[in-house]
N, C-alpha and C. Protein backbone atom coordinates (compact mmCIF):
# COMPACT_ATOMS: atom_id res chain seq x y z
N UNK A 1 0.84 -1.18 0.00
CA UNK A 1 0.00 0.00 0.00
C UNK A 1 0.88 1.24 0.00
N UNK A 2 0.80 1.87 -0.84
CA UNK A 2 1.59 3.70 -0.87
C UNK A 2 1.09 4.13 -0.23
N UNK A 3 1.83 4.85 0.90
CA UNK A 3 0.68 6.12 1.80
C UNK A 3 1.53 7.17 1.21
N UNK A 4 2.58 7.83 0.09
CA UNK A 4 3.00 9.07 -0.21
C UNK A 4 1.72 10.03 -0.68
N UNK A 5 1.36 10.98 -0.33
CA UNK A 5 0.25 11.76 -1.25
C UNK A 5 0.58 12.13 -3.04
N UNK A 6 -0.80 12.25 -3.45
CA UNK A 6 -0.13 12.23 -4.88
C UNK A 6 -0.05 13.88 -5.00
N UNK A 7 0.64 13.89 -6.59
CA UNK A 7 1.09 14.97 -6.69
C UNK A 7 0.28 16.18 -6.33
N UNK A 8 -1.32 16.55 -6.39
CA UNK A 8 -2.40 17.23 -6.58
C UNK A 8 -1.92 17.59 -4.95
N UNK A 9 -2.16 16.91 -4.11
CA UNK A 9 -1.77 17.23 -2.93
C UNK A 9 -0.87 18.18 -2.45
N UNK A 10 0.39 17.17 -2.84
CA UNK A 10 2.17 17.95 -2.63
C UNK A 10 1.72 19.25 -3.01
N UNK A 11 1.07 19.66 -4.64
CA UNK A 11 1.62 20.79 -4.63
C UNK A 11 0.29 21.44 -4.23
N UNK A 12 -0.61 21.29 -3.37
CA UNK A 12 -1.20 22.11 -3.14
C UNK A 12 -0.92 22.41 -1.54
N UNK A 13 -0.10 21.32 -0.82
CA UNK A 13 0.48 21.79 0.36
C UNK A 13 1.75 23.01 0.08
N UNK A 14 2.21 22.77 -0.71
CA UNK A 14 2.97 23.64 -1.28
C UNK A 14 2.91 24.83 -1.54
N UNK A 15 1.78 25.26 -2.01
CA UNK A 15 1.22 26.39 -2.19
C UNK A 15 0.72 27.14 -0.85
N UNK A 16 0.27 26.15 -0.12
CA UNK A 16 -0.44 26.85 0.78
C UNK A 16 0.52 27.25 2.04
N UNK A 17 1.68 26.24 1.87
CA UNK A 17 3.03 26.63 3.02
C UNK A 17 3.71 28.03 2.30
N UNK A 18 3.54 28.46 0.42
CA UNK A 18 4.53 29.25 0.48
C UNK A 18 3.20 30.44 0.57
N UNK A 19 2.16 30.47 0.26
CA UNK A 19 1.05 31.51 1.09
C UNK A 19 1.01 32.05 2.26
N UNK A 20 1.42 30.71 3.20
CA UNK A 20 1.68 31.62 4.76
C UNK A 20 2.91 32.20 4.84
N UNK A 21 4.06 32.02 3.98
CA UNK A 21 5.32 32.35 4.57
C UNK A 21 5.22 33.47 3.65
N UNK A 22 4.81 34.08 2.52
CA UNK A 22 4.24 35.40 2.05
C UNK A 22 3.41 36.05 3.02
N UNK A 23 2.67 35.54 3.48
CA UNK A 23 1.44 36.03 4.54
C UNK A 23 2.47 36.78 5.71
N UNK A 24 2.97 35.87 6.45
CA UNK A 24 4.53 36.27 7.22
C UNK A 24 4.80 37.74 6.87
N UNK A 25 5.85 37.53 5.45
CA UNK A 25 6.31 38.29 5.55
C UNK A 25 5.93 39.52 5.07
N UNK A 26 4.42 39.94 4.70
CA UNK A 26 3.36 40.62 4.35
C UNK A 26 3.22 41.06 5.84
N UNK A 27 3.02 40.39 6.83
CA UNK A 27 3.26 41.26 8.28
C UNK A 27 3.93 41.87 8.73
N UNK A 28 5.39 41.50 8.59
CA UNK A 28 6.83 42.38 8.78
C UNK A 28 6.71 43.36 8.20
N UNK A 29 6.29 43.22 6.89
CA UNK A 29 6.17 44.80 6.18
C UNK A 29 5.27 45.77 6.68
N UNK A 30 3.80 45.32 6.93
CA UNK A 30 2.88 46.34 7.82
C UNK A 30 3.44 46.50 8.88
N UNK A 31 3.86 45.90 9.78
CA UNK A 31 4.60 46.35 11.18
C UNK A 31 5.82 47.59 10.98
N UNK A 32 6.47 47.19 9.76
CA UNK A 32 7.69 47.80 9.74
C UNK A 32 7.23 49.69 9.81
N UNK A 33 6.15 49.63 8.32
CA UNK A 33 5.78 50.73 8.02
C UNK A 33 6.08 52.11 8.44
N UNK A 34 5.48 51.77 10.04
CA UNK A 34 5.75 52.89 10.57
C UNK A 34 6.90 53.37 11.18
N UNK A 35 7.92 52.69 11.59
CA UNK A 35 9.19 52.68 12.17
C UNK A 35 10.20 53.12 10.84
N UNK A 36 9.83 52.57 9.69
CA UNK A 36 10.65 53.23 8.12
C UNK A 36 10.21 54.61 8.63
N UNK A 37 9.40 55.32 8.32
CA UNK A 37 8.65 56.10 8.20
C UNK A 37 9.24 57.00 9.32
N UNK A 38 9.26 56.84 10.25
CA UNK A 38 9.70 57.85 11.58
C UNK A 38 10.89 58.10 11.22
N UNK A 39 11.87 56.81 11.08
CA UNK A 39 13.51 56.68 10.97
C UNK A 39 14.01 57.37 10.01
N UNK A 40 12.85 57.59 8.77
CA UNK A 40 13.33 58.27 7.85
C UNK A 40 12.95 60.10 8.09
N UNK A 41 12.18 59.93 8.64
CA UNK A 41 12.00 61.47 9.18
C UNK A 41 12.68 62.15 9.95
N UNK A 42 12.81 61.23 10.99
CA UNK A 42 13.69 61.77 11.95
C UNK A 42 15.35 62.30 11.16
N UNK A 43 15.69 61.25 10.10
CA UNK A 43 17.31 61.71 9.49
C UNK A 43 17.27 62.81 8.62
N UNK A 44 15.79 62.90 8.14
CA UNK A 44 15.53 63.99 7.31
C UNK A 44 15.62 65.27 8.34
N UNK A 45 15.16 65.26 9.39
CA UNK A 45 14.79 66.13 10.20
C UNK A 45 16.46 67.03 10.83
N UNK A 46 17.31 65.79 10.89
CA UNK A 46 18.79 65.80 11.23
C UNK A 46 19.32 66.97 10.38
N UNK A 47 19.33 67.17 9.07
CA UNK A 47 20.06 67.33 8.17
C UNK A 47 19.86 69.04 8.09
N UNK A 48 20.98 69.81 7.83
CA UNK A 48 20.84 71.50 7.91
C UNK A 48 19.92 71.86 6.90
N UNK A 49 19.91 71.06 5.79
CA UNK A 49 18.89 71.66 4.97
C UNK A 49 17.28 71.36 5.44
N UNK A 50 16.99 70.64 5.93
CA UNK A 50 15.55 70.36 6.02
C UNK A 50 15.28 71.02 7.14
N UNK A 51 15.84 71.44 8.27
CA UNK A 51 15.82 72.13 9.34
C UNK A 51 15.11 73.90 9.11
N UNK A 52 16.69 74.06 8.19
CA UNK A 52 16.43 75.32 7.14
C UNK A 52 15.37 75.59 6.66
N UNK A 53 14.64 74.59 6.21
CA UNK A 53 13.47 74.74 5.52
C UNK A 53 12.37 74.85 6.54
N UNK A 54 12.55 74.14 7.39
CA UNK A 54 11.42 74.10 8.67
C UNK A 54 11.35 75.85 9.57
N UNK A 55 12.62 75.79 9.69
CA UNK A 55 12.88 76.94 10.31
C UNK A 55 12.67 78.59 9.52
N UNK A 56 13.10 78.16 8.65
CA UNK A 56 12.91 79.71 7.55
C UNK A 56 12.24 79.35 5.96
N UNK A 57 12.05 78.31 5.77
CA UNK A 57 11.04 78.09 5.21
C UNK A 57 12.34 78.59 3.31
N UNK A 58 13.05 78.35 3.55
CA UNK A 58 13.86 78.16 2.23
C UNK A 58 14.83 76.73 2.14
N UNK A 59 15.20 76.65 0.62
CA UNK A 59 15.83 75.39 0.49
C UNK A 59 15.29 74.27 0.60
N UNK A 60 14.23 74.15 0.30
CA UNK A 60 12.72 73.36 0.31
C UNK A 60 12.79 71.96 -0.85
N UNK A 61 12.38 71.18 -0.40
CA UNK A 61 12.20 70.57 -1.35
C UNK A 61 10.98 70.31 -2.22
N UNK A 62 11.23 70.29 -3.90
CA UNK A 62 10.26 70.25 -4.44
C UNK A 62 8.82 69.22 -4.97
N UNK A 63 8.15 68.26 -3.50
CA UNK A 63 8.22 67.16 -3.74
C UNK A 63 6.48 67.50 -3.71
N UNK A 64 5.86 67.12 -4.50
CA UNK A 64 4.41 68.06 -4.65
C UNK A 64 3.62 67.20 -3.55
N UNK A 65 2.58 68.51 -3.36
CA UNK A 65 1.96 68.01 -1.53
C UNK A 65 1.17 66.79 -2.04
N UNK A 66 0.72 66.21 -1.13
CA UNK A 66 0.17 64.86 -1.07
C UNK A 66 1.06 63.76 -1.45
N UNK A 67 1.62 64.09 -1.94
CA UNK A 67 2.53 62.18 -2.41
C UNK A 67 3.32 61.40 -1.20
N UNK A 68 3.55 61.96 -0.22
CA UNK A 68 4.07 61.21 0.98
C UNK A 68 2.48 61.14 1.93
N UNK A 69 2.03 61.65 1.92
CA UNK A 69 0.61 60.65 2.42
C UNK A 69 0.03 59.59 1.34
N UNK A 70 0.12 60.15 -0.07
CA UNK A 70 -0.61 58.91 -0.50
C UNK A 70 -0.08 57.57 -0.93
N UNK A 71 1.68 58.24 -0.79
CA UNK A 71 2.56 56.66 -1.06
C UNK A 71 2.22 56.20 0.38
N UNK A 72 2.17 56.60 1.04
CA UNK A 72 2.01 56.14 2.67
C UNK A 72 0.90 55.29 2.81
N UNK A 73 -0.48 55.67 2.57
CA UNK A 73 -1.83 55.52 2.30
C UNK A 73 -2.04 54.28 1.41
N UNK A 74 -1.45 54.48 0.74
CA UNK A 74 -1.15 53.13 -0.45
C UNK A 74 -0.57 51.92 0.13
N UNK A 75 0.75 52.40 0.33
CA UNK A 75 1.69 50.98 1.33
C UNK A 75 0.79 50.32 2.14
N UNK A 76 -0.23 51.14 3.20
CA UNK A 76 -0.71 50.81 4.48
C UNK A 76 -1.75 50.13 3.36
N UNK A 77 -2.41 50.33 2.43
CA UNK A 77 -3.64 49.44 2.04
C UNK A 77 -3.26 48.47 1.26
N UNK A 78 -2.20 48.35 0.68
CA UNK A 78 -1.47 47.22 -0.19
C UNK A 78 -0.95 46.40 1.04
N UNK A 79 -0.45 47.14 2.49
CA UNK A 79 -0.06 45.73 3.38
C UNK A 79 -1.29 45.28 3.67
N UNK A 80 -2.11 45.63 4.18
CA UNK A 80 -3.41 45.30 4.66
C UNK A 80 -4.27 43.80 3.53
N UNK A 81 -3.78 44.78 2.61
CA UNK A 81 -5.18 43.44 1.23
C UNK A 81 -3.94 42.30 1.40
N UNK A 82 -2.72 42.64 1.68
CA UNK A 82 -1.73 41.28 1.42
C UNK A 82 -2.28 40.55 2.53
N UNK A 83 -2.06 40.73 3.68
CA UNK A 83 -2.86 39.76 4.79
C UNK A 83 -3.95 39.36 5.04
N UNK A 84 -4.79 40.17 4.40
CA UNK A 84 -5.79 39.89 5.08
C UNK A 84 -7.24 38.90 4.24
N UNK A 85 -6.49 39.57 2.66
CA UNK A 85 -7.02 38.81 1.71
C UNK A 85 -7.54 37.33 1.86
N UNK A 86 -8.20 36.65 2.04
CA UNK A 86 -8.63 35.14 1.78
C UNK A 86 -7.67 34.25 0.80
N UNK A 87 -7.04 33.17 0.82
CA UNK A 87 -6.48 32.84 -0.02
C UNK A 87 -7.25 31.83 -0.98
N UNK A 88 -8.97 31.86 -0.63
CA UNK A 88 -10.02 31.26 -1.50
C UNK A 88 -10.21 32.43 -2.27
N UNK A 89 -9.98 33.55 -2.32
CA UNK A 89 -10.72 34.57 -3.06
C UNK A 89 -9.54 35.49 -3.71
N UNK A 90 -8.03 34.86 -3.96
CA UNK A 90 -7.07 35.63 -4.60
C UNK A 90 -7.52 34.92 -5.95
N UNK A 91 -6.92 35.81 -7.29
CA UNK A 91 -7.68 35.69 -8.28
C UNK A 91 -6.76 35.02 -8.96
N UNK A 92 -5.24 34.17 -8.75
CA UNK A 92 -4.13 33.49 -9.03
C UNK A 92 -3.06 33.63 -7.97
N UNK A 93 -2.42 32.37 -7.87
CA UNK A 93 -1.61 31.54 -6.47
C UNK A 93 -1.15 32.59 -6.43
N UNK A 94 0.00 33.57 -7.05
CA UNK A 94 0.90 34.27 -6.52
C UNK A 94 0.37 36.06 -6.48
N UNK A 95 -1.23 36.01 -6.07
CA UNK A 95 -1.63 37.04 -6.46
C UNK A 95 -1.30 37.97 -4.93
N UNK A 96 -0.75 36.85 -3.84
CA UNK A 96 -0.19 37.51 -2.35
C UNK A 96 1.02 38.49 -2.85
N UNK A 97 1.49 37.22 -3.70
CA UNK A 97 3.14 37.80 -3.74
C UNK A 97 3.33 39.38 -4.21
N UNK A 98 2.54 39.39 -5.01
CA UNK A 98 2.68 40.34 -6.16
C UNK A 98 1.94 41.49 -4.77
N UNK A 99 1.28 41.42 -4.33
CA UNK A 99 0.95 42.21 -3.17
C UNK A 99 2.02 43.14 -2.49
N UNK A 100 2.52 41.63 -2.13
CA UNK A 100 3.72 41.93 -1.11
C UNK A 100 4.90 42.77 -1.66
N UNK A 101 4.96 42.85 -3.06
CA UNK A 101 5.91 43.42 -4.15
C UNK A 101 5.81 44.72 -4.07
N UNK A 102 4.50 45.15 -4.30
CA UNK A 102 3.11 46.32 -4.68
C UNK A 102 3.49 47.31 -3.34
N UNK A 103 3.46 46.65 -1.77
CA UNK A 103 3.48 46.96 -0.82
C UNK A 103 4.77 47.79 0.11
N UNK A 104 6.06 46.91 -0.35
CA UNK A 104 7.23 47.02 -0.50
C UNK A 104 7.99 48.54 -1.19
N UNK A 105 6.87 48.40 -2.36
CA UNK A 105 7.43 49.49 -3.77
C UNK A 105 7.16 50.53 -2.62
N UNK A 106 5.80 50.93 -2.57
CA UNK A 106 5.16 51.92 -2.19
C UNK A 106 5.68 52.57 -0.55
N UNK A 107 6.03 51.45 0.25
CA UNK A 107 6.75 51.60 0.87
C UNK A 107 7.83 52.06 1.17
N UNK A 108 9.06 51.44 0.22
CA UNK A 108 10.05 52.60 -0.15
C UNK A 108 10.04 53.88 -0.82
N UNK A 109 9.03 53.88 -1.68
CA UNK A 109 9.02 55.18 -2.20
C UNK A 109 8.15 56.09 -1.06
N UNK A 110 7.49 56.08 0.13
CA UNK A 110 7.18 56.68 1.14
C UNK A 110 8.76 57.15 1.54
N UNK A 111 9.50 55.86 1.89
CA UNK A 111 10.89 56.52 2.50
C UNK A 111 11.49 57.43 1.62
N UNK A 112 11.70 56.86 0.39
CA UNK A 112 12.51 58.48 -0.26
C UNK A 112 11.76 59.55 0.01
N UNK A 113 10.81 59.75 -0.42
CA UNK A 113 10.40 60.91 -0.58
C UNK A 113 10.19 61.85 0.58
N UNK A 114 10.18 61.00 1.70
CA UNK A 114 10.40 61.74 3.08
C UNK A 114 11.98 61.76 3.20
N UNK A 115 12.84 61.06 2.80
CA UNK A 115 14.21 61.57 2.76
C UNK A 115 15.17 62.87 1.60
N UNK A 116 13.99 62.64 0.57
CA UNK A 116 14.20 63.61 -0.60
C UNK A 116 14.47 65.27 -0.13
N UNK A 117 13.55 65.57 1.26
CA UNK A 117 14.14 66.86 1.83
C UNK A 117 15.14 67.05 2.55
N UNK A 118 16.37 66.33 2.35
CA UNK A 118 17.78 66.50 3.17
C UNK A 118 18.62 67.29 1.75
């Protein structure tokens, strides 16, 4: 008698082990969010030019209003659909991943652009 599972199985355990370990690391990234986000402010905040700018309001950077809330805004809802999503109701296996990609982007581009005023 074979007790190995057949292939239909394997790879659907497969799928579903590399779903949680996307899922994982789809959490690290929402957790991180906000700690990027400060760390990068705070060095921005460090720097004579951004100070300058705070303080006398020259040497500014030209980074048009809203885009560091809405890369921000974005990241936080791209981490969110990565976790929280159903993995009965993603619309193809690696549709976490690509999340987690989506989430990442937006994420770093929150950090530049809050570092873009140094």
């Amino acid at each position: 008698m074979d007790t190995t599972p057949d292939t239909a199985d394997r790879r659907r355990a497969d799928l579903e082990r590399t779903d949680r370990n996307i899922r994982s690391a789809s959490w690290f990234g929402l957790i991180m969010l906000v700690p990027v986000c400060f760390g990068s402010l705070l060095v921005t905040l460090s720097s004579p030019r951004a100070s300058g700018c705070v303080t006398y309001g020259m040497r500014c950077s030209d980074v048009p209003e809203g885009s560091i809330p809405g890369c921000f805004l974005a990241a936080l809802l791209l981490g969110i659909a990565a976790v929280a999503w159903p993995r009965k109701l993603l619309p193809f296996p690696s549709a976490r991943g690509w999340l987690l990609g989506l989430h990442i982007a937006a994420q770093l581009m929150t950090a530049l652009l809050i570092l873009s005023y140094i």
